[in-house]
Protein backbone atom coordinates (compact mmCIF):
# COMPACT_ATOMS: atom_id res chain seq x y z
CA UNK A 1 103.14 113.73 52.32
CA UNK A 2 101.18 114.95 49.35
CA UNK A 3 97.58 116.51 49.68
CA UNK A 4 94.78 115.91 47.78
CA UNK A 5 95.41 118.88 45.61
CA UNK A 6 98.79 116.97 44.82
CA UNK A 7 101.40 119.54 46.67
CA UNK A 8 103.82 118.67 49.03
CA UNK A 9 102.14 118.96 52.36
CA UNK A 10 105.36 120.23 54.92
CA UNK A 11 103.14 119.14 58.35
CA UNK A 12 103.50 115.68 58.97
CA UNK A 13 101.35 114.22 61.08
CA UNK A 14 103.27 112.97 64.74
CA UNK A 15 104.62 109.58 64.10
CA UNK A 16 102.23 108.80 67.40
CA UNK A 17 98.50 110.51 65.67
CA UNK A 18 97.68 106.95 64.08
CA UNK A 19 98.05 105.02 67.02
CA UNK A 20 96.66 107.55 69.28
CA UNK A 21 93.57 107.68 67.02
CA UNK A 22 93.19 104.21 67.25
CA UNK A 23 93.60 104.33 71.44
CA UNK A 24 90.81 107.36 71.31
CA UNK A 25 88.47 105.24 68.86
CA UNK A 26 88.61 102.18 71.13
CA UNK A 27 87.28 104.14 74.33
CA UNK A 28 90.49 104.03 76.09
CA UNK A 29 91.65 106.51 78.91
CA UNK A 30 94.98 107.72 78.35
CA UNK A 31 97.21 108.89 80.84
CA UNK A 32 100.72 111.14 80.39
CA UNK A 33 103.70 109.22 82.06
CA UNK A 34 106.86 110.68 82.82
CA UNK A 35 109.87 109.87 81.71
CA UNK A 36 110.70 107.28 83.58
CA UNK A 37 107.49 105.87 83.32
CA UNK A 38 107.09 105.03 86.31
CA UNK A 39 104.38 107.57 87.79
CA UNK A 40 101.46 109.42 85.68
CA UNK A 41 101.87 113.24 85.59
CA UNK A 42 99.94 115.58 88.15
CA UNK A 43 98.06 114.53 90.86
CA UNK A 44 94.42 112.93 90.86
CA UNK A 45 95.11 111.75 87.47
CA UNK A 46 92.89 109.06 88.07
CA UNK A 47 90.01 111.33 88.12
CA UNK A 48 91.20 114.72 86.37
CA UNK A 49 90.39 115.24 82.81
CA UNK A 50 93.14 114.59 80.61
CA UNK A 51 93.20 116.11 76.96
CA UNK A 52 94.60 114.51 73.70
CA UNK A 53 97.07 117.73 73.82
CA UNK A 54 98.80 116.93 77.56
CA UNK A 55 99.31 113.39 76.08
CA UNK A 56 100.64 114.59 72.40
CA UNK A 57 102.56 117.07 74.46
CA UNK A 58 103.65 115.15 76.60
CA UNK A 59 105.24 112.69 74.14
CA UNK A 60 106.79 115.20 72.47
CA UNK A 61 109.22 116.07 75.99
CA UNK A 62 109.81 112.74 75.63
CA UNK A 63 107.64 111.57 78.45
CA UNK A 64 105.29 107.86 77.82
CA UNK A 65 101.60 107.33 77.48
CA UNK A 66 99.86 104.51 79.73
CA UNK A 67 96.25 103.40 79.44
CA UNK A 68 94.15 103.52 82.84
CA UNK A 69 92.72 100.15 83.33
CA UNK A 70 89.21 99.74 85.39
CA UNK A 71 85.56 101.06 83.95
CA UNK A 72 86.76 104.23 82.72
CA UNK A 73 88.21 102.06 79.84
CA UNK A 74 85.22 99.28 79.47
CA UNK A 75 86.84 97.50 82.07
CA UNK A 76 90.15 96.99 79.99
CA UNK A 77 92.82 95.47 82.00
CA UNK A 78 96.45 94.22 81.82
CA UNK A 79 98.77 91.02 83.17
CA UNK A 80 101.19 92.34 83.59
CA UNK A 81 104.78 89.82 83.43
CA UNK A 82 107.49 90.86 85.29
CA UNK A 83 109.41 87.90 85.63
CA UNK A 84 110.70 86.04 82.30
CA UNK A 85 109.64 82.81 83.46
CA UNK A 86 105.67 83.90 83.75
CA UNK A 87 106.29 84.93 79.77
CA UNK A 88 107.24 81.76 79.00
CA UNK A 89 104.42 79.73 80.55
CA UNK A 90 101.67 82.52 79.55
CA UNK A 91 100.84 80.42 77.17
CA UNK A 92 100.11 77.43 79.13
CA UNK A 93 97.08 79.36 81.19
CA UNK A 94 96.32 82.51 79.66
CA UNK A 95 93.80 82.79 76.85
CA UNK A 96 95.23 84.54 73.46
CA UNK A 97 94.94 88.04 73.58
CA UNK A 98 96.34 91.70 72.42
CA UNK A 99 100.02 91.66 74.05
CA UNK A 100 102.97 94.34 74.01
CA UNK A 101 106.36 94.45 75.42
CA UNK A 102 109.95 95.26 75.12
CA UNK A 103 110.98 94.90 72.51
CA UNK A 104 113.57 92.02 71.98
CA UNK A 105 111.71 89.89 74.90
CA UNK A 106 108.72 88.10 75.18
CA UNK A 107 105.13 89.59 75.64
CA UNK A 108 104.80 91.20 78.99
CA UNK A 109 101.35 92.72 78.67
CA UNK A 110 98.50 90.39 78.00
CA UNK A 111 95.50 93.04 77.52
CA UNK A 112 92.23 91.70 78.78
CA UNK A 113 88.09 92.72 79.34
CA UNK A 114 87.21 91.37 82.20
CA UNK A 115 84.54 93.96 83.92
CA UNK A 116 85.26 93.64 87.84
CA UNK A 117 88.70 92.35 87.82
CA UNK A 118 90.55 94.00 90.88
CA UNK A 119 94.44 94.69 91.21
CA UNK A 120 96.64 92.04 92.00
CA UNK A 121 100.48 91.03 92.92
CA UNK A 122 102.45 87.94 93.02
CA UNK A 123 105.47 88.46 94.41
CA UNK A 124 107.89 85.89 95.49
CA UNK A 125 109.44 85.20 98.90
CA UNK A 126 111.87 88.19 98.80
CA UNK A 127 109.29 90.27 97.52
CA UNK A 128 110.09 90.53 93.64
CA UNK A 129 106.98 91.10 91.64
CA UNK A 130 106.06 88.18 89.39
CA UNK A 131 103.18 89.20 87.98
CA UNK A 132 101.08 92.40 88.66
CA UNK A 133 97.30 92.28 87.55
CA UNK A 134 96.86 96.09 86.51
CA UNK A 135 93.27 96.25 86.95
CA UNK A 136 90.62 98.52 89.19
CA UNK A 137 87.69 97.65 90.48
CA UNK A 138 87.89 100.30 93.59
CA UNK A 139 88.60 103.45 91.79
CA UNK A 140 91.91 103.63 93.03
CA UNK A 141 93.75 104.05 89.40
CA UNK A 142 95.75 101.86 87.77
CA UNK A 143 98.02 102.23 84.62
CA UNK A 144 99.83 100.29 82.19
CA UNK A 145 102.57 101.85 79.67
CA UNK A 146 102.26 101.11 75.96
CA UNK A 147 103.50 101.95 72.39
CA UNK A 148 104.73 104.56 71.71
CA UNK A 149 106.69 105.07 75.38
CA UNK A 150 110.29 104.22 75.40
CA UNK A 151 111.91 102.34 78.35
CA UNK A 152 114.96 104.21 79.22
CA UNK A 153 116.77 101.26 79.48
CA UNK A 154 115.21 98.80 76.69
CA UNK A 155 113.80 100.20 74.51
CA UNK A 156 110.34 100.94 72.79
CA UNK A 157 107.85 99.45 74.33
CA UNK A 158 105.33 97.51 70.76
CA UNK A 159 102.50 95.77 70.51
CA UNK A 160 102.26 92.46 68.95
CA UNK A 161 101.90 92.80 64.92
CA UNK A 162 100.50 96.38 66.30
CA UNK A 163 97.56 97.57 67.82
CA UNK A 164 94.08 96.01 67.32
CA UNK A 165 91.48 96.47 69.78
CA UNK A 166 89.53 93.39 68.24
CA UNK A 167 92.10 91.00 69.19
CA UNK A 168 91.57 91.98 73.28
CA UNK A 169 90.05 88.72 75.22
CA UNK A 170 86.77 89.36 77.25
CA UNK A 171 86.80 87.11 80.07
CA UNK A 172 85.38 87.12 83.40
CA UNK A 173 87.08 88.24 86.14
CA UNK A 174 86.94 84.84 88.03
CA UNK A 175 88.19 82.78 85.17
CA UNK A 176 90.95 85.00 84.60
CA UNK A 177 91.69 86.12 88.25
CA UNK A 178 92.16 81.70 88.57
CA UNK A 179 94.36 81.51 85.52
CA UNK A 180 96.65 84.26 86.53
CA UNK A 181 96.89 82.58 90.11
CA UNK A 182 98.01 79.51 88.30
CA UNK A 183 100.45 80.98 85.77
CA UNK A 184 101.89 82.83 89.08
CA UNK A 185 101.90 79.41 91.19
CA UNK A 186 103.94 77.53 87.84
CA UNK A 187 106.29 80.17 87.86
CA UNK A 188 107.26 80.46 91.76
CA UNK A 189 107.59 76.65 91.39
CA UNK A 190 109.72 76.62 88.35
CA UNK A 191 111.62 79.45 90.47
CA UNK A 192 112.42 76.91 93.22
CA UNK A 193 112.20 73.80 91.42
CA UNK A 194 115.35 72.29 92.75
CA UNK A 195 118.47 70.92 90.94
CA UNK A 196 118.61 67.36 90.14
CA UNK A 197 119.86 64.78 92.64
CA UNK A 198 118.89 67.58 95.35
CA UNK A 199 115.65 66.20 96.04
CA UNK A 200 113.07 66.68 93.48
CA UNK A 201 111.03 63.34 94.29
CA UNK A 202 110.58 65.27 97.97
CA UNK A 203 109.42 68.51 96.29
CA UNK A 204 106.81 67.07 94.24
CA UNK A 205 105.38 64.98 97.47
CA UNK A 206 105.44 67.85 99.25
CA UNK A 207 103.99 70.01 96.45
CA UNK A 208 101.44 67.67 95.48
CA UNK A 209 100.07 67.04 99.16
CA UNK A 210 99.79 71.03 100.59
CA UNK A 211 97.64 71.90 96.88
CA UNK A 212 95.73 68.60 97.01
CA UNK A 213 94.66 68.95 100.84
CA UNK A 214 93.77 72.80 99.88
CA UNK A 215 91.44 72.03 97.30
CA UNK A 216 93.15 71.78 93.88
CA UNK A 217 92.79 69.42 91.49
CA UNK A 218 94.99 66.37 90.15
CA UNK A 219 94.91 67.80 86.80
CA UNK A 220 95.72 71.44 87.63
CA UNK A 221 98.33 69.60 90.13
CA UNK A 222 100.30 67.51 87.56
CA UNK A 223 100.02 70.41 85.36
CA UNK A 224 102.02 72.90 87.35
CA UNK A 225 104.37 70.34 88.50
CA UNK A 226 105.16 69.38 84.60
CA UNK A 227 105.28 73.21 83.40
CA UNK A 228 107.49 73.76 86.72
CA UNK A 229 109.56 70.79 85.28
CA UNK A 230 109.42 72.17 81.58
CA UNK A 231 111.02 75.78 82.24
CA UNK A 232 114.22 73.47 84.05
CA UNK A 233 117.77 73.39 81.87
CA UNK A 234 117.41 70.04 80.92
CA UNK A 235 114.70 68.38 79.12
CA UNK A 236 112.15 66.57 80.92
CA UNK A 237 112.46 62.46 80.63
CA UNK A 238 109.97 59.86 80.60
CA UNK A 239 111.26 59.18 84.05
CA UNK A 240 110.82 62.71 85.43
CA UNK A 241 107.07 62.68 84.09
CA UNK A 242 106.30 59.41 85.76
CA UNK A 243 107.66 60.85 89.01
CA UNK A 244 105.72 63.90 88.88
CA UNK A 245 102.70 61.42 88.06
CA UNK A 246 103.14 59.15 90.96
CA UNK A 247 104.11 61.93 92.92
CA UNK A 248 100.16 63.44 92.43
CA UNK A 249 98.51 60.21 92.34
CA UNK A 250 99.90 58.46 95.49
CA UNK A 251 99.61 61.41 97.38
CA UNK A 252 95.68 61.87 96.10
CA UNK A 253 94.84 57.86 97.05
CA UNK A 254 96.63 58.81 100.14
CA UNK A 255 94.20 61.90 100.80
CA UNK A 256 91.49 59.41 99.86
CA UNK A 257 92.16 56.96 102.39
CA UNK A 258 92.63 59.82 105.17
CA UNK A 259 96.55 58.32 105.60
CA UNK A 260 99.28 60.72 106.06
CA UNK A 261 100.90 62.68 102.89
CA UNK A 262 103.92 64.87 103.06
């Protein structure tokens, strides 16, 4: 690096001061991780102050950096996708946002505002997380771990043509607490969505009927039945798509009518 009085300046900054800058600048609460980033360093870390030096140090052990989601952080938040299949549909129910991940997979972090928005998992039936909603609205602390941390296992964790705190959504809590419920519901379906000839015409009745008596629409119905359908190894047929049609529609007349659906 040369200084402005053109000699070779020996201190380089950390590879990690531009991007930290830019975390300080947007009003974000940083929190020291340790190396496994799993858990924030020290206790009360939700409430303790935290210096730019614990973090730089930090990073320097090789420890990560997370950013504490709730108020403290204008109410920045993060959906968090654990499971690939929820990264694939994202797009089908999430608005377009700031995202990070792993690099080498799909976005795993969609980085929202949404002032209010409370913590949240989905978990599936033997109790793997799906999706976590890293979010506080209780003052309980919650953390998610961003560039420049490094995965032990995978890698670096990057943002998405890097960090740009113009690109994060606002939303309102409701709107986004409903589209994470259905990205979850889309992917636990796709999850079970069972193999042909092993009775996908009696998973879609059944499907259709419980969401339909409990207050969903057709629309959202057929839609998480089709992505369900889309995330299968085969392609989806024009005879697949009628039956996931039918499957909605005859079981909303049915509902209609007060007759019996499945």
């Amino acid at each position: 690096m040369i200084d402005d009085s053109g000699r070779k300046n020996t201190q380089e900054a950390p590879p990690h001061d531009e991007l930290l800058n830019a975390y300080y600048d947007a009003a974000l609460r940083l929190v020291p991780l340790k190396p496994s980033l799993k858990k924030p360093l020290g206790n009360e870390w939700q409430r303790r102050t935290i210096t730019r030096k614990e973090v730089e140090d930090n990073l320097e052990r090789g420890g990560g950096v997370g950013i504490q989601a709730g108020e403290c952080s204008g109410w920045v938040s993060a959906a968090d996708l654990d499971h690939p299949i929820a990264r694939r549909l994202a797009s089908y129910y999430l608005p377009e946002t700031l995202t990070s991940g792993k690099e080498g997979e799909d976005p795993s972090h969609h980085v929202y505002i949404s002032e209010g928005l409370g913590f949240r998992s989905i978990v599936d039936v033997d109790d793997q997380h799906i999706i976590d909603v890293v979010a506080s609205n209780d003052g309980r602390g919650h953390q998610f771990v961003v560039e420049p941390s490094v995965h032990e296992a995978k890698g670096p964790y990057k943002w998405t043509g890097g960090f740009d705190a113009s690109k994060i959504h606002r939303i309102s809590s409701e709107d986004l607490d409903r589209r994470i419920g259905l990205l979850g519901a889309a992917t636990l379906l796709a999850i079970h969505y069972p193999e042909r000839g092993k009775g996908r015409h009696d998973f879609g009745l059944c499907v259709a009927g419980y969401l339909l008596r409990n207050g969903e629409s057709e629309e959202d119905v057929r839609a998480l039945l089709s992505n369900a359908r889309r995330m299968q190894p085969e392609e989806p047929t024009t005879g697949s798509r009628e039956g996931i049609y039918y499957a909605v529609e005859s079981s909303a007349k049915n509902l209609k009518e007060n007759k019996k659906v499945t």
